[in-house]
N, C-alpha and C. Protein backbone atom coordinates (compact mmCIF):
# COMPACT_ATOMS: atom_id res chain seq x y z
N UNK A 1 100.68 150.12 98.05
CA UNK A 1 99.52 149.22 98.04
C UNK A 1 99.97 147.81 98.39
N UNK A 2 99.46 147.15 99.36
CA UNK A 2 98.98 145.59 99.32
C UNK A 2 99.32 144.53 98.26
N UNK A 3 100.24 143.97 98.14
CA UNK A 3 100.10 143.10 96.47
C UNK A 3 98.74 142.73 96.38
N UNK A 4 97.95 142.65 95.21
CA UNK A 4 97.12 141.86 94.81
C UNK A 4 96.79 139.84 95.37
N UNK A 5 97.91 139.75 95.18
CA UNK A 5 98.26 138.49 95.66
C UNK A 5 97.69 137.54 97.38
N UNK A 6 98.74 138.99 97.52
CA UNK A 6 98.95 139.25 99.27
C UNK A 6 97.17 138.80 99.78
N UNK A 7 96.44 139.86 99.22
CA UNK A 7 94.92 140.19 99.67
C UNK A 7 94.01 138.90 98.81
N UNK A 8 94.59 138.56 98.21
CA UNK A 8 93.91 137.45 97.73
C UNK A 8 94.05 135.81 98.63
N UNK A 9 95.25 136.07 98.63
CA UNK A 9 95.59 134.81 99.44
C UNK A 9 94.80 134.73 101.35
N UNK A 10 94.42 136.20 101.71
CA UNK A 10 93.90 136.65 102.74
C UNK A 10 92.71 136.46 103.02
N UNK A 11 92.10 136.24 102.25
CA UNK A 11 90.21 135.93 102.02
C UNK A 11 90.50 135.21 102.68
N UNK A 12 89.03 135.86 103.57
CA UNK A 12 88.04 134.57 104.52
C UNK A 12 86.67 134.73 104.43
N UNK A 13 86.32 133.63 104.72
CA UNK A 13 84.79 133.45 103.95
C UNK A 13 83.91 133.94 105.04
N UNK A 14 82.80 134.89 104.95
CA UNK A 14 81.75 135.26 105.46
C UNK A 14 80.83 134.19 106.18
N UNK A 15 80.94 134.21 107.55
CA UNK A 15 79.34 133.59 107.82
C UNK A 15 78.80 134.47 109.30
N UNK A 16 77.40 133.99 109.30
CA UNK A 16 76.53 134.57 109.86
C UNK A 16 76.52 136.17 109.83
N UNK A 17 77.00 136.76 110.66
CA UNK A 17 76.44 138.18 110.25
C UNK A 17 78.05 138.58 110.68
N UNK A 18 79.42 137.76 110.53
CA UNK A 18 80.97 138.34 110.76
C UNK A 18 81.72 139.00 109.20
N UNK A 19 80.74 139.64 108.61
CA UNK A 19 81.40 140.21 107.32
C UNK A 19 82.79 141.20 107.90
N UNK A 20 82.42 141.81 108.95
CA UNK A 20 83.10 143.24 109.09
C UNK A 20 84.50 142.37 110.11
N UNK A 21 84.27 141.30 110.88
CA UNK A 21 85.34 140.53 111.50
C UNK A 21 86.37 139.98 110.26
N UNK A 22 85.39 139.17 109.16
CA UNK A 22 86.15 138.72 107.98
C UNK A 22 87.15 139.71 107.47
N UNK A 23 86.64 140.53 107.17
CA UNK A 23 87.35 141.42 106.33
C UNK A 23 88.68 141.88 107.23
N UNK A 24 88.38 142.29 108.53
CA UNK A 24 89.45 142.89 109.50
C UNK A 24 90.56 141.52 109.58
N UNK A 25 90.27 140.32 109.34
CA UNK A 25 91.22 139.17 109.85
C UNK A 25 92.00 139.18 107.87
N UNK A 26 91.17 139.12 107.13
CA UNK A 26 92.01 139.72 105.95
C UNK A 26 92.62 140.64 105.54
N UNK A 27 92.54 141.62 106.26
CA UNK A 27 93.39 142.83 106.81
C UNK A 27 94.51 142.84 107.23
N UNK A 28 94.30 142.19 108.41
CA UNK A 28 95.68 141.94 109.23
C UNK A 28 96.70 140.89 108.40
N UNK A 29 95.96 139.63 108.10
CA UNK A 29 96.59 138.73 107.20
C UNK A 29 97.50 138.90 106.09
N UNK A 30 97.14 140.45 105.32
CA UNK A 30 97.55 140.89 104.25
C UNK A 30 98.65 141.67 104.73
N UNK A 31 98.89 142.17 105.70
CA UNK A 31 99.58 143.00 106.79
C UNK A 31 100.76 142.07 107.23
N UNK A 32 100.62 140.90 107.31
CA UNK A 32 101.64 139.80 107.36
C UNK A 32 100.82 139.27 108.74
N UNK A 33 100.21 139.43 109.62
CA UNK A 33 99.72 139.00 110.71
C UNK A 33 99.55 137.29 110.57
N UNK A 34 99.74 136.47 111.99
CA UNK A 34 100.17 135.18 111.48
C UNK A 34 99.28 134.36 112.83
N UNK A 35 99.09 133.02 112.57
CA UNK A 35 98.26 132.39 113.45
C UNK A 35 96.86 133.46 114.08
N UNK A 36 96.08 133.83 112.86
CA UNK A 36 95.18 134.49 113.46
C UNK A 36 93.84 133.79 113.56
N UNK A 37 93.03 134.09 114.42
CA UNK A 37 92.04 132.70 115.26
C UNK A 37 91.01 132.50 114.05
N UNK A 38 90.40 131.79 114.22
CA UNK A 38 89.11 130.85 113.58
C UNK A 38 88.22 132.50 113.48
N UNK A 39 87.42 133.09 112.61
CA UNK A 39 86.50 133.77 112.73
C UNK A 39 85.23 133.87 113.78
N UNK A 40 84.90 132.56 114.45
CA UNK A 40 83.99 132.73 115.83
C UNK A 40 84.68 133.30 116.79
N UNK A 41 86.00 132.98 117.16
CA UNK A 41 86.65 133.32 118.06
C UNK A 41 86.81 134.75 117.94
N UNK A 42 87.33 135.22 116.93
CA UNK A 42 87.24 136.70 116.42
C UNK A 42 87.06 137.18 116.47
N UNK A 43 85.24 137.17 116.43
CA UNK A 43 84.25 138.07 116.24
C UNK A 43 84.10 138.33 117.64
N UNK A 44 83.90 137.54 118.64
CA UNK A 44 83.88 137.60 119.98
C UNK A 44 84.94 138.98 120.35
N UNK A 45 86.51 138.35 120.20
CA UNK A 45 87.84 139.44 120.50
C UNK A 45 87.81 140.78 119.62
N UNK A 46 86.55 140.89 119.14
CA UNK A 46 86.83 142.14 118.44
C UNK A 46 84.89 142.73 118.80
N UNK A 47 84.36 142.08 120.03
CA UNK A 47 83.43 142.84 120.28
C UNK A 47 82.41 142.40 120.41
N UNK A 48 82.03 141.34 119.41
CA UNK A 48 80.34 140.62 119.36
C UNK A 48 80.14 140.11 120.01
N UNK A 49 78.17 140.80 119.96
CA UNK A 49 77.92 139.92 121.67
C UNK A 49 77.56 138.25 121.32
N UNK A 50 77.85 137.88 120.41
CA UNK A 50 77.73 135.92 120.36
C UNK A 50 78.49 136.02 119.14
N UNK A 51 79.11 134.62 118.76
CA UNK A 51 79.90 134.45 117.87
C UNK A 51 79.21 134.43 116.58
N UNK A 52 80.21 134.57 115.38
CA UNK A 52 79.55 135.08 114.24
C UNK A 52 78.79 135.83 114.00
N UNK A 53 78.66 137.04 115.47
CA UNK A 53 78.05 138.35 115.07
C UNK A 53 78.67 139.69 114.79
N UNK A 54 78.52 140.37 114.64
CA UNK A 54 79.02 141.58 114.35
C UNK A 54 79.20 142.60 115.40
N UNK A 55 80.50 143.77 115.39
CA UNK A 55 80.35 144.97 116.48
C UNK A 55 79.48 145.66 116.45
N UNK A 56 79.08 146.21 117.63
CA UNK A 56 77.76 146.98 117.67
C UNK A 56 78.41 148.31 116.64
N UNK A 57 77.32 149.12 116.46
CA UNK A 57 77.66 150.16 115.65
C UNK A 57 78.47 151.30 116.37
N UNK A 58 78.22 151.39 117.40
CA UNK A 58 79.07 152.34 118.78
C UNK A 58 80.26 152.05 118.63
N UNK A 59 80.32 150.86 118.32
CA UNK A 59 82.15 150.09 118.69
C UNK A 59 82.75 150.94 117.54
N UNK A 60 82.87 151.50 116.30
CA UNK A 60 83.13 152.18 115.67
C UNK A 60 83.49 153.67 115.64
N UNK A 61 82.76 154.03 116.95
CA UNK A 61 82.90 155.45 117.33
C UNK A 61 83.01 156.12 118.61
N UNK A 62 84.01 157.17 118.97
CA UNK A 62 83.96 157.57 120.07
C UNK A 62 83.51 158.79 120.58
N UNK A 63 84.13 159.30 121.75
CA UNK A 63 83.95 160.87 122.27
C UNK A 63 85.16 161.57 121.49
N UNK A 64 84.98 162.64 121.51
CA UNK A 64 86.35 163.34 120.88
C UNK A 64 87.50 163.33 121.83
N UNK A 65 88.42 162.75 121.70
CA UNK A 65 89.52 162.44 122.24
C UNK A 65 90.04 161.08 122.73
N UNK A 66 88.83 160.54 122.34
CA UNK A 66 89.01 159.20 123.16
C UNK A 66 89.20 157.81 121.69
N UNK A 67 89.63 157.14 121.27
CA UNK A 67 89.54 155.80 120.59
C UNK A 67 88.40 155.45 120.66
N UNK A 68 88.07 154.57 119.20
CA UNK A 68 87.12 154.00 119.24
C UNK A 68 87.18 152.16 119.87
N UNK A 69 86.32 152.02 120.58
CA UNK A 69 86.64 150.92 121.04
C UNK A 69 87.18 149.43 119.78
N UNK A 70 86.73 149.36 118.70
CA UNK A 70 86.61 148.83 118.00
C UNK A 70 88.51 148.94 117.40
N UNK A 71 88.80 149.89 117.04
CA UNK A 71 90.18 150.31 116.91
C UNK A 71 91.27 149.71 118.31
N UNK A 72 90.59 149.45 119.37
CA UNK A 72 92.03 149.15 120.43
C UNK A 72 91.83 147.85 120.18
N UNK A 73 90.64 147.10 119.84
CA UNK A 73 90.56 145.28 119.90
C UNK A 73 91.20 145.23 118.49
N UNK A 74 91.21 145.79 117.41
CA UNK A 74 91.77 145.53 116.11
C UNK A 74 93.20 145.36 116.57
N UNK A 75 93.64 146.24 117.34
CA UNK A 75 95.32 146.69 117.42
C UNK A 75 95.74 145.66 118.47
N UNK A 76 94.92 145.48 119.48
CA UNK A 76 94.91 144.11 120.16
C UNK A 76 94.99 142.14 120.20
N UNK A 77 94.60 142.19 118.77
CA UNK A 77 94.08 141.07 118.23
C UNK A 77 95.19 141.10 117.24
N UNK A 78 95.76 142.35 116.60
CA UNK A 78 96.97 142.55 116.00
C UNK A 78 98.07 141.67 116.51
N UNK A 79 98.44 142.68 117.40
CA UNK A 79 99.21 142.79 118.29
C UNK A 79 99.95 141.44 119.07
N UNK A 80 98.89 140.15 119.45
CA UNK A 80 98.52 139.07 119.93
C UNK A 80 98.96 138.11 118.73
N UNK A 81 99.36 138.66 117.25
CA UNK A 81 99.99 137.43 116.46
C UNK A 81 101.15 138.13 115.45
N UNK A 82 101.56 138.73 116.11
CA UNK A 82 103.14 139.57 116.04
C UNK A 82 102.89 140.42 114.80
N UNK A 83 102.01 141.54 115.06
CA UNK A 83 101.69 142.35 113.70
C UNK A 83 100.98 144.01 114.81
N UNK A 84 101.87 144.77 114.63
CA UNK A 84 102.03 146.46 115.37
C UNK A 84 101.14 146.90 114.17
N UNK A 85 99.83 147.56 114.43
CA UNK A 85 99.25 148.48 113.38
C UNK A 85 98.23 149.23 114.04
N UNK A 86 97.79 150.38 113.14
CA UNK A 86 97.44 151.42 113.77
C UNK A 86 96.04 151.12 113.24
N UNK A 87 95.05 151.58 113.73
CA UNK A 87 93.40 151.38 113.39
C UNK A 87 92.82 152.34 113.64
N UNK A 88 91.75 153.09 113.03
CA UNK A 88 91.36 154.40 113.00
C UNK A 88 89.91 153.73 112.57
N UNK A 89 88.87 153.91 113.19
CA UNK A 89 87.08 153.77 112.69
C UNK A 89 86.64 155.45 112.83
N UNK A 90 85.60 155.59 111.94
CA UNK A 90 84.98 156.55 112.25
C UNK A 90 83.93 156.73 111.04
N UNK A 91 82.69 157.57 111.24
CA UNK A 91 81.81 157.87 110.48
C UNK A 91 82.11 157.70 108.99
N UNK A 92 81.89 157.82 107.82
CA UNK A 92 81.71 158.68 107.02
C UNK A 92 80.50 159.49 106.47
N UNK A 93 81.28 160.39 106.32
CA UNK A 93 80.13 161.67 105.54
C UNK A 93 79.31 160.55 104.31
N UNK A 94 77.98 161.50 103.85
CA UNK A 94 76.95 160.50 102.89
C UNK A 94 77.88 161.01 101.80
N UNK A 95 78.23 160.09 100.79
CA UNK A 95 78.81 160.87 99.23
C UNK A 95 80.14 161.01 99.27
N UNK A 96 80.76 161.20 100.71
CA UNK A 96 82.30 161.38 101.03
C UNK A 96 83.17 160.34 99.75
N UNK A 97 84.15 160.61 99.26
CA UNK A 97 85.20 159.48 98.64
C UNK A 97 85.94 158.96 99.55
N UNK A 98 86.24 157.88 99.53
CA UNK A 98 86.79 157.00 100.37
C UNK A 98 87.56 156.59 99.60
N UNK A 99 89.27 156.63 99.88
CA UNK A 99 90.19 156.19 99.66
C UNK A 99 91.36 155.64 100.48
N UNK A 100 91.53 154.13 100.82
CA UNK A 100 92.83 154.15 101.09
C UNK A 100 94.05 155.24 101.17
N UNK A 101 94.60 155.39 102.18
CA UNK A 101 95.99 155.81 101.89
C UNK A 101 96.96 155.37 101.32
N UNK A 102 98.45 155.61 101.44
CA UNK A 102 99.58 154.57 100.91
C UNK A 102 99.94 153.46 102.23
N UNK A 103 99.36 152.16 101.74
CA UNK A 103 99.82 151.55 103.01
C UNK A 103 99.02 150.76 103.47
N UNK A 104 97.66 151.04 103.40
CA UNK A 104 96.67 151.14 104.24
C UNK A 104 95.24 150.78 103.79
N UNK A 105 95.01 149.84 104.26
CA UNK A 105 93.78 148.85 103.95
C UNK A 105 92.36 149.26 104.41
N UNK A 106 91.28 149.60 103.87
CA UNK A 106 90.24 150.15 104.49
C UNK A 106 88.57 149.07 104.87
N UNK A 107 88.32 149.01 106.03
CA UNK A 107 87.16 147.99 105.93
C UNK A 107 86.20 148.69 106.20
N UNK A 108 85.49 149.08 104.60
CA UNK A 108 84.25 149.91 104.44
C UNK A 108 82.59 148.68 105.35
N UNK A 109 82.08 149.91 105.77
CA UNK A 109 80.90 149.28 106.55
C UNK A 109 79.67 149.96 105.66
N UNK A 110 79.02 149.24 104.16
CA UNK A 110 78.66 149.84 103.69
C UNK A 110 76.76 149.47 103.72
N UNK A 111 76.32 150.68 103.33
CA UNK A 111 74.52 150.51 103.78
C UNK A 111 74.15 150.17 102.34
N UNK A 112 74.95 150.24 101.03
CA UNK A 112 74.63 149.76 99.39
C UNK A 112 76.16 149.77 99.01
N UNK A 113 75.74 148.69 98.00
CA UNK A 113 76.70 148.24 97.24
C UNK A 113 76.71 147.15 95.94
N UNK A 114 77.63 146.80 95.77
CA UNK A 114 77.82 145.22 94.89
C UNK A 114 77.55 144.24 95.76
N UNK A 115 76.17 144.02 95.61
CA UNK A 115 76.22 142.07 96.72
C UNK A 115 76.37 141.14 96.17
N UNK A 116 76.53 141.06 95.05
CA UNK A 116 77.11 140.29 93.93
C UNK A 116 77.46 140.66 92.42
N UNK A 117 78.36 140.31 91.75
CA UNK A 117 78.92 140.48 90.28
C UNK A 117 77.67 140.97 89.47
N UNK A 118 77.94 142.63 89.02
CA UNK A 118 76.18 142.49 88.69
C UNK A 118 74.98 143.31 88.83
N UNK A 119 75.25 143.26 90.86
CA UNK A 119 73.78 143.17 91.26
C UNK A 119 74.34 143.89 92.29
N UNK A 120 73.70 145.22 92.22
CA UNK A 120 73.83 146.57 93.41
C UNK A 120 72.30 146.70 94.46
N UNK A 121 72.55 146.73 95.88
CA UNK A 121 71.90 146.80 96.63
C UNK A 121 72.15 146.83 98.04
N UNK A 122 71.10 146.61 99.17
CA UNK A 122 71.41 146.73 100.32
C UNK A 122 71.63 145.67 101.43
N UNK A 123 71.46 144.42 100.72
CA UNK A 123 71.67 142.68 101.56
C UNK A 123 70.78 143.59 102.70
N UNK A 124 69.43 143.52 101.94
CA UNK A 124 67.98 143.68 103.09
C UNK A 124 67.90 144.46 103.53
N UNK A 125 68.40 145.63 103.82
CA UNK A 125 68.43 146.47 104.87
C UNK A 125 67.48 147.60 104.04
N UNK A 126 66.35 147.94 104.47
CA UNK A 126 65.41 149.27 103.82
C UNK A 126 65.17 150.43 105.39
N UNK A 127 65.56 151.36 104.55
CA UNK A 127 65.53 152.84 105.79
C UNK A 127 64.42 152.69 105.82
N UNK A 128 62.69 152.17 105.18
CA UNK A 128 61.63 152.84 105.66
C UNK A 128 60.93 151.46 106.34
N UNK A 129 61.83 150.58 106.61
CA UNK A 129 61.24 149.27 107.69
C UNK A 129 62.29 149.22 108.61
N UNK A 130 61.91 149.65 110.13
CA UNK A 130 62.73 149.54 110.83
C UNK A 130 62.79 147.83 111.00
N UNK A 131 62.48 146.73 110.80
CA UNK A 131 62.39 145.32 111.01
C UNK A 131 64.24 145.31 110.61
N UNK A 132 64.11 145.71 109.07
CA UNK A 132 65.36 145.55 108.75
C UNK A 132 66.42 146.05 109.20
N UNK A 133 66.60 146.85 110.24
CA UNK A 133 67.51 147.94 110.95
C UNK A 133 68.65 146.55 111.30
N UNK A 134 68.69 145.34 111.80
CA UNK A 134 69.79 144.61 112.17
C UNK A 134 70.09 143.82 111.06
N UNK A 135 69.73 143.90 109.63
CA UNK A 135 69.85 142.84 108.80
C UNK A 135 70.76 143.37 107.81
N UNK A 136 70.61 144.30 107.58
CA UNK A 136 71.35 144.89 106.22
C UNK A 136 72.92 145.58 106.42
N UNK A 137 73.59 145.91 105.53
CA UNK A 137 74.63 146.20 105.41
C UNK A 137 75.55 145.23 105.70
N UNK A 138 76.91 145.77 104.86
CA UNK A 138 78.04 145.13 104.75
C UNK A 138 79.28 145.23 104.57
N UNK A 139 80.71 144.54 104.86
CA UNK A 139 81.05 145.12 105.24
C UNK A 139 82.42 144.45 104.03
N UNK A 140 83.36 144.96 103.48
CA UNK A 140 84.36 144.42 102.37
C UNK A 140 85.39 145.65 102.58
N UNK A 141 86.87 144.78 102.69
CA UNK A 141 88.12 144.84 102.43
C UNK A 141 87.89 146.07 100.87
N UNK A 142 88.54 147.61 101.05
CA UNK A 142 88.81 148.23 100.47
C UNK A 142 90.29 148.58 99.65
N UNK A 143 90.58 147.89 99.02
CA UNK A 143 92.56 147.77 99.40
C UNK A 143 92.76 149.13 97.71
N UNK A 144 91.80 149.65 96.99
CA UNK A 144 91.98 150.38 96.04
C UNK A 144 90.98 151.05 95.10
N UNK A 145 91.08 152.98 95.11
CA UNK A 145 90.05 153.04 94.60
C UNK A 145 90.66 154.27 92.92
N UNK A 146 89.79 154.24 92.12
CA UNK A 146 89.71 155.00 91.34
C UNK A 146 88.63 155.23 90.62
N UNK A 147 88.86 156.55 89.71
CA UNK A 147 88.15 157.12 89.18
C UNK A 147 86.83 155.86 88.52
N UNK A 148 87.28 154.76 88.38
CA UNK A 148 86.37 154.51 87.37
C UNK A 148 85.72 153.18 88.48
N UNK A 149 86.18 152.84 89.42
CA UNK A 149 86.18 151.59 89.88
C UNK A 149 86.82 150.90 91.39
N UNK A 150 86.20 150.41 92.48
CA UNK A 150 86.69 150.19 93.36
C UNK A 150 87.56 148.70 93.49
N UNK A 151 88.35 148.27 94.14
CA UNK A 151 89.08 147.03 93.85
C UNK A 151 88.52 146.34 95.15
N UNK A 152 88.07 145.50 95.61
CA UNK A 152 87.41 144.93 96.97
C UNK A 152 87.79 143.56 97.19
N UNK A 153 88.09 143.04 98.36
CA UNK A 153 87.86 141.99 98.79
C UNK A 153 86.58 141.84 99.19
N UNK A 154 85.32 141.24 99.22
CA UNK A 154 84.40 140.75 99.70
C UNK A 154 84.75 139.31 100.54
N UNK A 155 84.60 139.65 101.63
CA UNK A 155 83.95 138.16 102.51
C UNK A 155 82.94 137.58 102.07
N UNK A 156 82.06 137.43 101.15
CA UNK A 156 81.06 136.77 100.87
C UNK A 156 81.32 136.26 99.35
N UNK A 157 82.42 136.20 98.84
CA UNK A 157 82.97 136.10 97.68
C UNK A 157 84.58 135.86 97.51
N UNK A 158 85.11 134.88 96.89
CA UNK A 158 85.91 134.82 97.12
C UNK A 158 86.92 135.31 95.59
N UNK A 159 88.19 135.96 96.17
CA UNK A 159 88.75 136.26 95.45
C UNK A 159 88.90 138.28 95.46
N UNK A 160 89.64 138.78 94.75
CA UNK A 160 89.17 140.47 94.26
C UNK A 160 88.50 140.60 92.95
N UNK A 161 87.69 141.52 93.75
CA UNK A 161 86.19 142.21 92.71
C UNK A 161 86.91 143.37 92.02
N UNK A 162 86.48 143.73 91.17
CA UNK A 162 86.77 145.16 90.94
C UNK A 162 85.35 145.33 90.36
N UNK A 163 84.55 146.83 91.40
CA UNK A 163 83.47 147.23 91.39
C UNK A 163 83.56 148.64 90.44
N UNK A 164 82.38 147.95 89.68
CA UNK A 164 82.27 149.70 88.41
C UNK A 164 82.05 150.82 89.05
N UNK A 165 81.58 150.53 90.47
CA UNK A 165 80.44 151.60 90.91
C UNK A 165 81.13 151.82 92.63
N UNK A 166 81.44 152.51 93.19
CA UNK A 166 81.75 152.30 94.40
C UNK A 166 80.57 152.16 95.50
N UNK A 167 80.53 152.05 96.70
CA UNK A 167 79.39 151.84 97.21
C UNK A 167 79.14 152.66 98.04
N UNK A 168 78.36 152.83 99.24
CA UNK A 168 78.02 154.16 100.25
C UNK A 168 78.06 153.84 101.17
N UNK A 169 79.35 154.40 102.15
CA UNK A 169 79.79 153.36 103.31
C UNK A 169 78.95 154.35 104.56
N UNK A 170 78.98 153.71 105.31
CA UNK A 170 78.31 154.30 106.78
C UNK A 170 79.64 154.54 107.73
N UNK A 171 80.46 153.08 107.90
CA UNK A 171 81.81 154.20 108.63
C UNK A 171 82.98 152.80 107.79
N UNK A 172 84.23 153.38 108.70
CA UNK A 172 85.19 152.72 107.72
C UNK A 172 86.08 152.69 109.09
N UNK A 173 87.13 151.60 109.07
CA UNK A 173 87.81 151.14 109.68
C UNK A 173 89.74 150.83 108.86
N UNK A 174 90.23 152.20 108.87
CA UNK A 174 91.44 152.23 108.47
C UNK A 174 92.56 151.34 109.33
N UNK A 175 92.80 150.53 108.22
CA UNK A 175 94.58 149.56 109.00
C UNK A 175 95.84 149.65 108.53
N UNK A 176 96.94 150.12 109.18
CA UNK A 176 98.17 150.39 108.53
C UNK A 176 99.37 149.83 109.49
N UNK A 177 100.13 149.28 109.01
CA UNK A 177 100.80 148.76 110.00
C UNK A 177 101.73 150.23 110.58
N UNK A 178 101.82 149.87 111.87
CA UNK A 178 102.77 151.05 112.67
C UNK A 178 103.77 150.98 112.34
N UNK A 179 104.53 152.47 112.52
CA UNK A 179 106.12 152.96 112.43
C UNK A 179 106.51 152.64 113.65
């Protein structure tokens, strides 16, 4: 695992709709990754179509055999501040457990959760108003899970959470540095 420390000192603060950029640049950061850009710049090199927005949801997923696009700009953007790591996005199943590996930092893309100390929900997003289809969900640094409790970095919060309740991710974006 990540020191505690490590991932703490890694927080970056959330704005506009770059939760899922935040979390990936605290990722790498925690990974040892060094001179890594301003979060506008970021969000751009890792996909969004204007700054401080988010990857489309596609960027997360591919054809079978092929990378997800979202995974070669992670390893790219890596790569570009002397840090080799491997990136894996993909679905998850509804209910699936989601756990880190040994090593390996996870940036859950979740549709409910903890949006604050407290207070479980969807930061706007309702399945039976499509209005909300671009507003909701979110996206937090997974660095540890157990039986009773998830350990999170949130971009919209600073510091590590430890969540009573885990949350229900839509897909996840595994980072491990390469052999």
């Amino acid at each position: 695992m990540v020191p505690p420390e490590a991932l703490a000192a890694a927080w970056i603060a959330n704005r506009g709709a770059a939760c899922t950029t935040a979390a990936i640049l605290a990722a790498l950061g925690a990974l040892g990754a060094r001179g890594l850009p301003e979060l506008e710049e970021a969000t751009l090199a890792l996909g969004a179509a204007e700054p401080l927005g988010a990857p489309a949801l596609l960027d997360y997923v591919s054809l079978p055999g092929r990378r997800a696009p979202l995974d070669v700009r992670v390893e790219m953007l890596a790569a570009a501040h002397g840090l080799r790591v491997r990136s894996r996005s993909a679905l998850i199943r509804p209910a699936a457990p989601l756990r880190p590996d040994e090593g390996e930092l996870v940036v859950a893309n979740l549709a409910w959760g903890q949006e604050r100390p407290g207070h479980y929900g969807t930061w706007g997003w309702n399945p039976l108003r499509p209005a909300t289809y671009s507003t909701g969900g979110h996206s937090v640094l997974l660095a540890e899970t157990a039986s009773d409790h998830w350990l999170v970095l949130d971009p919209n919060h600073p510091g590590l959470q430890r969540w009573p309740q885990p949350g229900l991710a839509v897909t996840a974006t595994r980072i491990k540095k390469a052999t």
